[in-house]
Protein backbone atom coordinates (compact mmCIF):
# COMPACT_ATOMS: atom_id res chain seq x y z
CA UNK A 1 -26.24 70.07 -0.10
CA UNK A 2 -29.44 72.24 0.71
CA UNK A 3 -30.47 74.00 -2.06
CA UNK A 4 -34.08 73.73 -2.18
CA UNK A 5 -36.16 75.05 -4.64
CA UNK A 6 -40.24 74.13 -5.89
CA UNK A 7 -40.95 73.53 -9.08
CA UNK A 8 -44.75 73.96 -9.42
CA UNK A 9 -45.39 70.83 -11.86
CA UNK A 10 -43.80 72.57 -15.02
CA UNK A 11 -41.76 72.14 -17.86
CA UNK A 12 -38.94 69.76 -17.04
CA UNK A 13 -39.08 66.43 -18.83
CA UNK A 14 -42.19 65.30 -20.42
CA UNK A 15 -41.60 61.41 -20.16
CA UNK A 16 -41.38 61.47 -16.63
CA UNK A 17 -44.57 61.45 -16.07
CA UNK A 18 -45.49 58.02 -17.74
CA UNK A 19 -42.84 56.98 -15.10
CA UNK A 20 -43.90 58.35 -11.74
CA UNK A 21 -47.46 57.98 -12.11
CA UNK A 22 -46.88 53.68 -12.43
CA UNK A 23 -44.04 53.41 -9.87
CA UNK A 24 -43.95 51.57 -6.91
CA UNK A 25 -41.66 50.65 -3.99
CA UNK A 26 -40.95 54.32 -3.47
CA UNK A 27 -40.66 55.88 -0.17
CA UNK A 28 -40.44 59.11 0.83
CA UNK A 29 -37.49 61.52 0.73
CA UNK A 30 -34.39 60.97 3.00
CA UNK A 31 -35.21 57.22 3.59
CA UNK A 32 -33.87 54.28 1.50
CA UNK A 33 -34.66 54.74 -2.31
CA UNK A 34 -36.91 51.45 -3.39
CA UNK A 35 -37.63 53.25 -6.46
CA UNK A 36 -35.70 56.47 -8.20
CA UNK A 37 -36.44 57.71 -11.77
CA UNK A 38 -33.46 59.97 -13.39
CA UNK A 39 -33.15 61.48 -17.18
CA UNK A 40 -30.32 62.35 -19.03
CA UNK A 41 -27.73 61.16 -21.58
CA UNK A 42 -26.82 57.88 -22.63
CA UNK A 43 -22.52 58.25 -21.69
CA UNK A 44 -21.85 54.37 -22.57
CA UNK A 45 -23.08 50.47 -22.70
CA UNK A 46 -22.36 47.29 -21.54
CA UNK A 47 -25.27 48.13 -19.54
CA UNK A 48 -26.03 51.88 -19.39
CA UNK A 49 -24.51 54.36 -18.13
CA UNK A 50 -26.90 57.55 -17.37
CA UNK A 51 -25.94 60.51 -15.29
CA UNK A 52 -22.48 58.58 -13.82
CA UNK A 53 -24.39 55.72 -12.95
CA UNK A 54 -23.90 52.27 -14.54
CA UNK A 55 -27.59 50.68 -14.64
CA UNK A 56 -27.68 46.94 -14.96
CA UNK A 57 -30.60 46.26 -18.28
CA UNK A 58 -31.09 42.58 -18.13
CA UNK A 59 -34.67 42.60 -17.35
CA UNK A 60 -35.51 46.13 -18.39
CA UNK A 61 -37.94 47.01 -21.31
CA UNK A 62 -36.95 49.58 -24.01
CA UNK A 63 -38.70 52.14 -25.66
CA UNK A 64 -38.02 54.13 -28.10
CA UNK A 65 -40.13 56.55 -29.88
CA UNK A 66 -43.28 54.97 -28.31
CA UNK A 67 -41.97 51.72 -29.74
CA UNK A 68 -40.56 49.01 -28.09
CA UNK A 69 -36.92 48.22 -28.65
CA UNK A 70 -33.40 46.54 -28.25
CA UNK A 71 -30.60 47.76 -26.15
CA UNK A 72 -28.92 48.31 -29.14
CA UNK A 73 -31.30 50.56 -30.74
CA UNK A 74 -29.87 53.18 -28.06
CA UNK A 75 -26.83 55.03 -29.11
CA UNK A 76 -24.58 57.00 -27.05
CA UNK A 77 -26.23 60.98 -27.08
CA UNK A 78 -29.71 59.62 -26.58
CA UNK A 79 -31.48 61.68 -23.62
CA UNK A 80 -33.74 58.82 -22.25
CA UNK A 81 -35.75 58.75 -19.17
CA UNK A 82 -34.85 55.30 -16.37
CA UNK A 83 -37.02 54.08 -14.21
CA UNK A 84 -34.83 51.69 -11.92
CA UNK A 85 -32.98 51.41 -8.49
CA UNK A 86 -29.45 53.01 -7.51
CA UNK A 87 -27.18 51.34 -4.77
CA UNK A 88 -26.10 52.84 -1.43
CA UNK A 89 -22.38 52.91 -3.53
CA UNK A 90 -24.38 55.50 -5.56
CA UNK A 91 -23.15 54.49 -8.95
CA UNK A 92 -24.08 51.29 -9.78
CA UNK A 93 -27.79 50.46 -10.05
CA UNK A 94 -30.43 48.30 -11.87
CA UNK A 95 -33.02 49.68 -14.51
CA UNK A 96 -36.81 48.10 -14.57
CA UNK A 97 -37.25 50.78 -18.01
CA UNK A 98 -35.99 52.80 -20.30
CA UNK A 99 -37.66 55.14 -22.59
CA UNK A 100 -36.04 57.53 -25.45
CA UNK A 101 -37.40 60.01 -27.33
CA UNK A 102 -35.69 62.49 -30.26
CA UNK A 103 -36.95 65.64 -30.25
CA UNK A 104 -36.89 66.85 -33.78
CA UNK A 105 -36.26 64.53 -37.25
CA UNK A 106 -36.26 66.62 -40.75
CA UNK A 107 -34.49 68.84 -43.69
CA UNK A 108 -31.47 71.05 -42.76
CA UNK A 109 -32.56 74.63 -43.48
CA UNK A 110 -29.41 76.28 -42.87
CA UNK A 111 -25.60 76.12 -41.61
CA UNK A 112 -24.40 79.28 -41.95
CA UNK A 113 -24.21 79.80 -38.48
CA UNK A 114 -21.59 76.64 -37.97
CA UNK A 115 -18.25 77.05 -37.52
CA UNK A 116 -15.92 73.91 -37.36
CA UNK A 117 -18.92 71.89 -36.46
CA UNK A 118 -20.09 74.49 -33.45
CA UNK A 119 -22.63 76.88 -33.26
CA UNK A 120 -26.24 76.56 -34.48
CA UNK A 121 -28.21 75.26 -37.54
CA UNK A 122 -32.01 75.49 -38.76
CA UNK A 123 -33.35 72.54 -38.89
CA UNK A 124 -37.11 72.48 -39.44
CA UNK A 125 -37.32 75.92 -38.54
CA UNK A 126 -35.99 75.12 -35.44
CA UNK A 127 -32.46 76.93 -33.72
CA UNK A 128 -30.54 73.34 -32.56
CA UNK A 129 -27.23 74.18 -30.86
CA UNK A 130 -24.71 71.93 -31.74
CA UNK A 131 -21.17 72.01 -29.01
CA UNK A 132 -18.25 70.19 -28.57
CA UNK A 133 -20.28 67.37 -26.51
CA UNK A 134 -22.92 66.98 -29.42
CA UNK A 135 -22.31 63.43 -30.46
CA UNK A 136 -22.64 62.90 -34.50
CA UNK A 137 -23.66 59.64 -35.70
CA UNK A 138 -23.22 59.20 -39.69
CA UNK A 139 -22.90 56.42 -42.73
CA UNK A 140 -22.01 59.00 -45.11
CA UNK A 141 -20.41 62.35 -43.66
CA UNK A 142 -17.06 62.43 -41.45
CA UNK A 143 -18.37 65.28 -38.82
CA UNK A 144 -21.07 67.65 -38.12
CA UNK A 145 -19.41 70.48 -40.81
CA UNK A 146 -19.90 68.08 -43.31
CA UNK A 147 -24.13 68.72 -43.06
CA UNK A 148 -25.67 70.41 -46.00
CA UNK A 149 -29.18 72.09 -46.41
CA UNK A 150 -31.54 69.28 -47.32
CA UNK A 151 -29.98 66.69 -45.38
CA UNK A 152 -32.02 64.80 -43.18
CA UNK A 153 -30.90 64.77 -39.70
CA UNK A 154 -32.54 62.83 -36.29
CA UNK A 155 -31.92 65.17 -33.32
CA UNK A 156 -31.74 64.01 -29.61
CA UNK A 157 -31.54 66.64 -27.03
CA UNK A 158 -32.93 69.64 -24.89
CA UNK A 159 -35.73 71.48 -25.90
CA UNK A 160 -37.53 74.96 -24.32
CA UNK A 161 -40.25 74.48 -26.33
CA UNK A 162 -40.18 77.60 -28.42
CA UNK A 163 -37.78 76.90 -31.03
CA UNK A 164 -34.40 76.05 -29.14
CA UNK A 165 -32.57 72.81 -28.84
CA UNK A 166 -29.62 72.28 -27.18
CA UNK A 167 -28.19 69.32 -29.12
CA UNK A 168 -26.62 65.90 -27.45
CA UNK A 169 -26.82 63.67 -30.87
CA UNK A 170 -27.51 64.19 -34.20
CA UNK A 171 -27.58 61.41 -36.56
CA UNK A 172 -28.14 61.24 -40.22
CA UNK A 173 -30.79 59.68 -42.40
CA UNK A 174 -30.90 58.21 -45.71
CA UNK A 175 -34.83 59.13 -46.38
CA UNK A 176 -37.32 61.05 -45.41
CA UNK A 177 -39.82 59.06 -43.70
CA UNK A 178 -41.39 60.55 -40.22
CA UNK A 179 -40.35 64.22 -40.63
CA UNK A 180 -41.52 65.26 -37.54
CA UNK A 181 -41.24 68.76 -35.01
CA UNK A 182 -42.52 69.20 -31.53
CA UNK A 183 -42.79 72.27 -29.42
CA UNK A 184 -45.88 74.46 -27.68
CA UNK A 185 -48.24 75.93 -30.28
CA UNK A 186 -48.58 79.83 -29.96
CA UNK A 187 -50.19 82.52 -32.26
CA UNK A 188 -53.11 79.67 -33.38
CA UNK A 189 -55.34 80.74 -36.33
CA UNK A 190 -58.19 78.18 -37.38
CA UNK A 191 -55.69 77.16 -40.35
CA UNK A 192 -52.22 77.94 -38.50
CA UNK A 193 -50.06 78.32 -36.15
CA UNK A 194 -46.14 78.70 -34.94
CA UNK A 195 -43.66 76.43 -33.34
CA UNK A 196 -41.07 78.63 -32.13
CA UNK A 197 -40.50 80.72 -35.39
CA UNK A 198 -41.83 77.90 -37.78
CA UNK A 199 -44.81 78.41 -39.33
CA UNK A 200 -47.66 75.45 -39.78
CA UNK A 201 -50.11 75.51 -41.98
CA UNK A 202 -52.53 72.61 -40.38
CA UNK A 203 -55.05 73.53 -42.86
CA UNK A 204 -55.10 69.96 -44.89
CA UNK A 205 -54.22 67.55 -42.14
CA UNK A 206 -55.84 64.64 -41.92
CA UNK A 207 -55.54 64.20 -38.15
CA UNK A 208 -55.40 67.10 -35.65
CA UNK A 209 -55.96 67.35 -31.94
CA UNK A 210 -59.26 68.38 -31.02
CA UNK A 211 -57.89 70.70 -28.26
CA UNK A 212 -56.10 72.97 -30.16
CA UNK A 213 -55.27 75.74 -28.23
CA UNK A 214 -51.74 77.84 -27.55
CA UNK A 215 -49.64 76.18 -25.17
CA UNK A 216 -50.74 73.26 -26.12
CA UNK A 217 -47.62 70.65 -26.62
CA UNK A 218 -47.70 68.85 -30.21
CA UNK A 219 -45.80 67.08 -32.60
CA UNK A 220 -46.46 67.95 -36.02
CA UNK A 221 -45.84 65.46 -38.65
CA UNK A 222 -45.55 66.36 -42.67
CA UNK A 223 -45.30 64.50 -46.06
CA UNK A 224 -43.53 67.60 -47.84
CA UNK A 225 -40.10 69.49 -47.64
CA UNK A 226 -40.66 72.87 -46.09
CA UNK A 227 -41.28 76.46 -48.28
CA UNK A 228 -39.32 79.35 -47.70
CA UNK A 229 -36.09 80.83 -46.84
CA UNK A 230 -34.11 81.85 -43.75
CA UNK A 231 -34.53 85.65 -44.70
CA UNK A 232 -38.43 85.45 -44.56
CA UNK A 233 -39.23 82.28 -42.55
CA UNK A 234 -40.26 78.89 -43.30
CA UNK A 235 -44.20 77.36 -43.31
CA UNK A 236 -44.68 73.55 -42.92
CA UNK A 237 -47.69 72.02 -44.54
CA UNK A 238 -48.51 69.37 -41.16
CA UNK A 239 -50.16 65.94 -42.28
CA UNK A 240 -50.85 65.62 -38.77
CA UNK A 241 -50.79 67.30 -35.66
CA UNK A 242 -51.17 65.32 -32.28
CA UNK A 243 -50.59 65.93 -28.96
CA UNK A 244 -47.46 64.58 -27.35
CA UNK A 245 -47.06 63.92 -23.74
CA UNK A 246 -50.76 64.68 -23.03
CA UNK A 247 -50.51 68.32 -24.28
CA UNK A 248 -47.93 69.88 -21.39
CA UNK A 249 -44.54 69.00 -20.36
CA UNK A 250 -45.89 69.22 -17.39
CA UNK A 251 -44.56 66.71 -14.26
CA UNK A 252 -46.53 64.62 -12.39
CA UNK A 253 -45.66 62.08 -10.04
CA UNK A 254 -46.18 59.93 -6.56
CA UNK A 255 -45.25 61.32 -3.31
CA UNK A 256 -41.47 60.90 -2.25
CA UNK A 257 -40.76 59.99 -5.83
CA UNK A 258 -36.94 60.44 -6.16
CA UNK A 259 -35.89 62.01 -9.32
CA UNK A 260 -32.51 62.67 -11.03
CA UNK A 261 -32.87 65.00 -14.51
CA UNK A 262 -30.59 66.87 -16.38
CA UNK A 263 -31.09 69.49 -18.28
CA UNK A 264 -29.98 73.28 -20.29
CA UNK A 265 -29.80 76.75 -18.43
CA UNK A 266 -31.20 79.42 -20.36
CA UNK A 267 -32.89 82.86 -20.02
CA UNK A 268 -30.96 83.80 -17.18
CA UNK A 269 -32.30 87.59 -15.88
CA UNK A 270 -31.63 89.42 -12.42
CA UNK A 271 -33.90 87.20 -10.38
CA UNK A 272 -34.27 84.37 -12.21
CA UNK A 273 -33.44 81.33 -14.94
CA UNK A 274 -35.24 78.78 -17.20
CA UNK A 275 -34.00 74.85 -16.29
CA UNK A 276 -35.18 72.74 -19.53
CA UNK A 277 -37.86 75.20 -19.60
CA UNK A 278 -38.90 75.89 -15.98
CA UNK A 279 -38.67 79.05 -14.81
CA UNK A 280 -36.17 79.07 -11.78
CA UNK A 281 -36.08 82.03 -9.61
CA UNK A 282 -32.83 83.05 -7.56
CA UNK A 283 -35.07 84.17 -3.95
CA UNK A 284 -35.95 80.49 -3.92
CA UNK A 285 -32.38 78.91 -4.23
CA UNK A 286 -30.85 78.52 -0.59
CA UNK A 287 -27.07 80.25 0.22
CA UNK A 288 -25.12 77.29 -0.30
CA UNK A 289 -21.00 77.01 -0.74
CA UNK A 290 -21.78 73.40 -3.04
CA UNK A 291 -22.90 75.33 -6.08
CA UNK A 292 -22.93 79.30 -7.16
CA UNK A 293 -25.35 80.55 -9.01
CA UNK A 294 -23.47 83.34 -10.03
CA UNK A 295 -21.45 81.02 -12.47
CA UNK A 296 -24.76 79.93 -13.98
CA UNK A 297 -24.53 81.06 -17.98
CA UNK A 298 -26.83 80.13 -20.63
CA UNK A 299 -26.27 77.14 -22.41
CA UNK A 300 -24.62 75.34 -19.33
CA UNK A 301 -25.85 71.84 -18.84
CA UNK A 302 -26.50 70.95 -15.25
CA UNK A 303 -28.20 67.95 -13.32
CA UNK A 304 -30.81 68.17 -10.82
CA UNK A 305 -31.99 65.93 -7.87
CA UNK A 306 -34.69 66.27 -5.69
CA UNK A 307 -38.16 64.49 -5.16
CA UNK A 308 -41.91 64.50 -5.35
CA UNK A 309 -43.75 66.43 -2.35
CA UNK A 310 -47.23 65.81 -1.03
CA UNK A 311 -49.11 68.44 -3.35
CA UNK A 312 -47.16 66.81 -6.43
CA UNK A 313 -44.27 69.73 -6.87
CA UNK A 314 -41.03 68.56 -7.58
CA UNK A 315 -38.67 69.90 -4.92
CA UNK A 316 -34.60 69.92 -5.98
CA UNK A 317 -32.56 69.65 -3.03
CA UNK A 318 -29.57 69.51 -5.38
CA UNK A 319 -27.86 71.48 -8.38
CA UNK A 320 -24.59 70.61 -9.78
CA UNK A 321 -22.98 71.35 -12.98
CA UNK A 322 -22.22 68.95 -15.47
CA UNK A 323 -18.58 69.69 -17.16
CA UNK A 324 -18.37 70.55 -20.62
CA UNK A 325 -15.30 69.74 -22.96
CA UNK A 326 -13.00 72.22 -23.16
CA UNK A 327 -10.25 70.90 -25.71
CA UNK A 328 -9.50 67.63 -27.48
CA UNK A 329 -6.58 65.65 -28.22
CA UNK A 330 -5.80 62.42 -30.41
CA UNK A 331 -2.64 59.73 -30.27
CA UNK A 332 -2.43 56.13 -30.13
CA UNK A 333 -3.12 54.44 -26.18
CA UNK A 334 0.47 53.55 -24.74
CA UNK A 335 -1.43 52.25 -21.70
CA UNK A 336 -4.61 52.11 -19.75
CA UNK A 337 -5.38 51.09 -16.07
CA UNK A 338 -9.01 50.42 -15.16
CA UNK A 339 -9.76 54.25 -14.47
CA UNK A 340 -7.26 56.47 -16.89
CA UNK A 341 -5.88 55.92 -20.69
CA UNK A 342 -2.48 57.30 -21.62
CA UNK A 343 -1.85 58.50 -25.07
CA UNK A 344 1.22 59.94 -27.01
CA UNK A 345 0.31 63.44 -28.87
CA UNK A 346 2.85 64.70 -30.53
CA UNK A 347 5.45 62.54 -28.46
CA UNK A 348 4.21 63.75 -25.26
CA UNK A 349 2.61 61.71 -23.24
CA UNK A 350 -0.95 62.54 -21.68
CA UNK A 351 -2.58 60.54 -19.02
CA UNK A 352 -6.68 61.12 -18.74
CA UNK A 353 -9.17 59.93 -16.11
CA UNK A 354 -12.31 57.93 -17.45
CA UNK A 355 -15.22 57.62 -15.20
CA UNK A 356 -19.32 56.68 -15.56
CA UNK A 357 -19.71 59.76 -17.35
CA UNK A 358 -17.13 59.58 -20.21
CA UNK A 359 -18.92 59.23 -23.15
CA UNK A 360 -17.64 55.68 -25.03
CA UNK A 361 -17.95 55.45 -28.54
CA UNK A 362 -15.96 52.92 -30.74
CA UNK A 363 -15.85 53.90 -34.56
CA UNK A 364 -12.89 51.71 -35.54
CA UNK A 365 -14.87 49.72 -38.54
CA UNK A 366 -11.90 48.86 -41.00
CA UNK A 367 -12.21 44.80 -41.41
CA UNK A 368 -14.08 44.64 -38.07
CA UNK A 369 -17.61 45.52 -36.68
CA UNK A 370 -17.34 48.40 -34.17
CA UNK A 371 -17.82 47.15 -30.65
CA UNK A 372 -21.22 48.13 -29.16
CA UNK A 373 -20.55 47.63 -25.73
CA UNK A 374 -17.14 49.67 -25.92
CA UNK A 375 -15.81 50.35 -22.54
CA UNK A 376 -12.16 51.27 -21.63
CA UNK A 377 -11.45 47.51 -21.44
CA UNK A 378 -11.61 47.52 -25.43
CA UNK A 379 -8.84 49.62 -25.79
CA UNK A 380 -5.63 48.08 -26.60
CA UNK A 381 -1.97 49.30 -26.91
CA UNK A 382 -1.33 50.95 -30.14
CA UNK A 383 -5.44 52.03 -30.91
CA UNK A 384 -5.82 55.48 -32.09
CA UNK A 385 -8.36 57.67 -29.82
CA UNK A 386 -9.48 61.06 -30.19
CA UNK A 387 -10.27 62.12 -26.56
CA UNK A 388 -12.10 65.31 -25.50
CA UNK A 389 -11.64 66.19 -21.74
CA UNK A 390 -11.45 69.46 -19.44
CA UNK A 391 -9.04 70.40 -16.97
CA UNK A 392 -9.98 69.72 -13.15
CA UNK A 393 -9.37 73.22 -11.46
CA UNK A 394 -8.52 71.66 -8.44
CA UNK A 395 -6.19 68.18 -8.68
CA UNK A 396 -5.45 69.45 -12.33
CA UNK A 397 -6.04 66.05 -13.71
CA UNK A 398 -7.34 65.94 -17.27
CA UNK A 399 -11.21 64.07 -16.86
CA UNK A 400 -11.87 62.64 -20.11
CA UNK A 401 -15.14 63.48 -21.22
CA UNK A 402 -15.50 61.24 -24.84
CA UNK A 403 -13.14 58.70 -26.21
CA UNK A 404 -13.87 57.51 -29.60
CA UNK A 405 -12.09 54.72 -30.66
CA UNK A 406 -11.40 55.28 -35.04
CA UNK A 407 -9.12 53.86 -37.60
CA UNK A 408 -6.18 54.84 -37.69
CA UNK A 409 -4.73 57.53 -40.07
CA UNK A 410 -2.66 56.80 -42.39
């Protein structure tokens, strides 16, 4: 593929950088990769699987929220950052680390907007957008049209920075303990300013940055449920504001650094469209018959790949569109074979493919612990799955994209 275009050290994943700039091994684009970093979200375990390739984690670290963690702190959803090798069969590899951040933790403001569990909801004054691919994680609530104002949710995904989050997990919490936002200030007053359309009023916190200025990337902590309403707006009185990821989600990295990210479309104009961010524009993009930009529409979730040239841009020689779900079906497995899983719906059989980017998530829990690990191997005649999937335009063949493992009805 030779689409080529420069991206001039901006917004594409902030954790990269802590990444590229301690690397090693790498060399430079087009040769053997020694040393590849990739971002994206967590499909499945029994080692991890991130953007269709199964990394190997027995001698990686984990972090998570700037803390280190276990393997199984990680949850399927999770958009983490891996620093690690791939092999020349290009999807099996080994990770060295792994780091995971959520991007937004706090109060449900509003649902109105929902709609079986799809569409958007305020939370923290933030728009999150929650599709059929948003994994839910919850003790106490069945799905994602279950949420009420004032829960407390944790929310993993991809953020522009002003506001918007395109959600891959959100998981429930029992208490409010770090209540936390992050985003680029704008409109900054001595005692406030905005996160996207939130208001915060920094006025009595007992920590802020010292180089408060707009633009300026910051997560906002606060010991107190939010004021206001949806109609006029909500303010947020911050108990601390620091900066996150050095104050920019700016990239940085070593030259011939090969990197992998994936990431939202949005704002897409006449010449142009924002990647996670990043402001793409079309005159840069090569003709090439791989990948049409035409199809681009916002909201569309596509991976990246490119590397690290000598004045520190990050070139993508590669664009490809990740597939979204487009309908869902449920049964108990009559049969599985070590790529496909065959279920009766309404006493017709349907066969679907399972590859390294089929989410795997096992929520059978009556009398037994769900299995962490779950892979198709797990599976056994007679389990009831609910399977989401698309339709391959081409072969036809229905590509499972999540298989979640539950009790079954009764």
């Amino acid at each position: 593929m030779n689409n080529k275009v420069l991206f001039k050290k901006t917004a594409l994943i902030a954790s990269i950088a802590l990444f590229t700039a301690c690397s090693s091994g790498t060399t430079s684009n087009g040769g053997t990769t020694a040393s590849s970093t990739t971002s994206g979200v967590i499909t499945g375990f029994g080692s991890v699987y991130i953007n269709g390739v199964e990394y190997e984690t027995d001698n990686a670290s984990v972090t998570i929220d700037g803390s280190q963690s276990a393997e199984t702190d990680l949850g399927v959803g999770d958009v983490c950052v891996l620093q690690g090798s791939v092999n020349a069969d290009g999807v099996t590899g080994t990770a060295t680390a792994i780091i995971c951040t959520d991007e937004l933790e706090g109060y449900v403001l509003d649902v109105s907007s929902l709609t079986n569990g799809i569409g958007t909801m305020n939370v923290m004054g933030q728009t999150v957008t929650i599709t059929a691919d948003t994994v839910f994680d919850s003790d106490t609530e069945a799905s994602i049209e279950d949420l009420v104002v004032n829960d407390i949710v944790e929310v993993h995904g991809y953020p522009d920075g002003t506001g918007n989050i395109l959600a891959t997990r959100i998981e429930t919490k029992n208490a409010a303990e770090d209540i936390e936002v992050k985003g680029l200030i704008s409109n900054l007053t001595d005692t406030t300013f905005e996160l996207g359309s939130l208001l915060v009023d920094y006025s009595s916190a007992t920590e802020v940055a010292s180089n408060m200025t707009d633009g300026l990337y910051v997560e906002v902590k606060t010991q107190a449920p939010l004021s206001g309403d949806v109609a006029t707006g909500f303010t947020l009185i911050a108990s601390k504001v620091e900066i996150e990821e050095d104050g920019s989600l700016d990239i940085d990295g070593e030259e011939g650094e090969d990197l992998k990210i994936q990431g939202v479309v949005s704002n897409i104009t006449a010449t142009s469209f924002d990647f996670n961010g990043t402001t793409v524009l079309f005159s840069s993009l090569e003709t090439d018959d791989d990948f049409d930009v035409a199809s681009l529409v916002d909201g569309m979730i596509i991976t990246v790949e490119g590397y690290i040239d000598a004045n520190g841009n990050f070139v993508v020689e590669e664009i490809e569109e990740d597939n979204a779900s487009e309908n869902e079906a449920e049964g108990l497995v009559i049969g599985t074979t070590d790529t496909t899983i065959t279920i009766s719906v309404n006493s017709v059989d349907m066969t679907f493919s399972v590859n390294n980017e089929t989410r795997m998530i096992d929520e059978q829990d009556e009398g037994v612990t769900p299995v962490f690990y779950f892979s198709l191997t797990d599976i056994a005649i007679g389990d009831f799955v609910e399977i989401d999937y698309y339709t391959d335009d081409i072969s036809g063949d229905n590509i499972a994209t999540e298989i979640e493992r539950d009790d079954t009805p009764s």
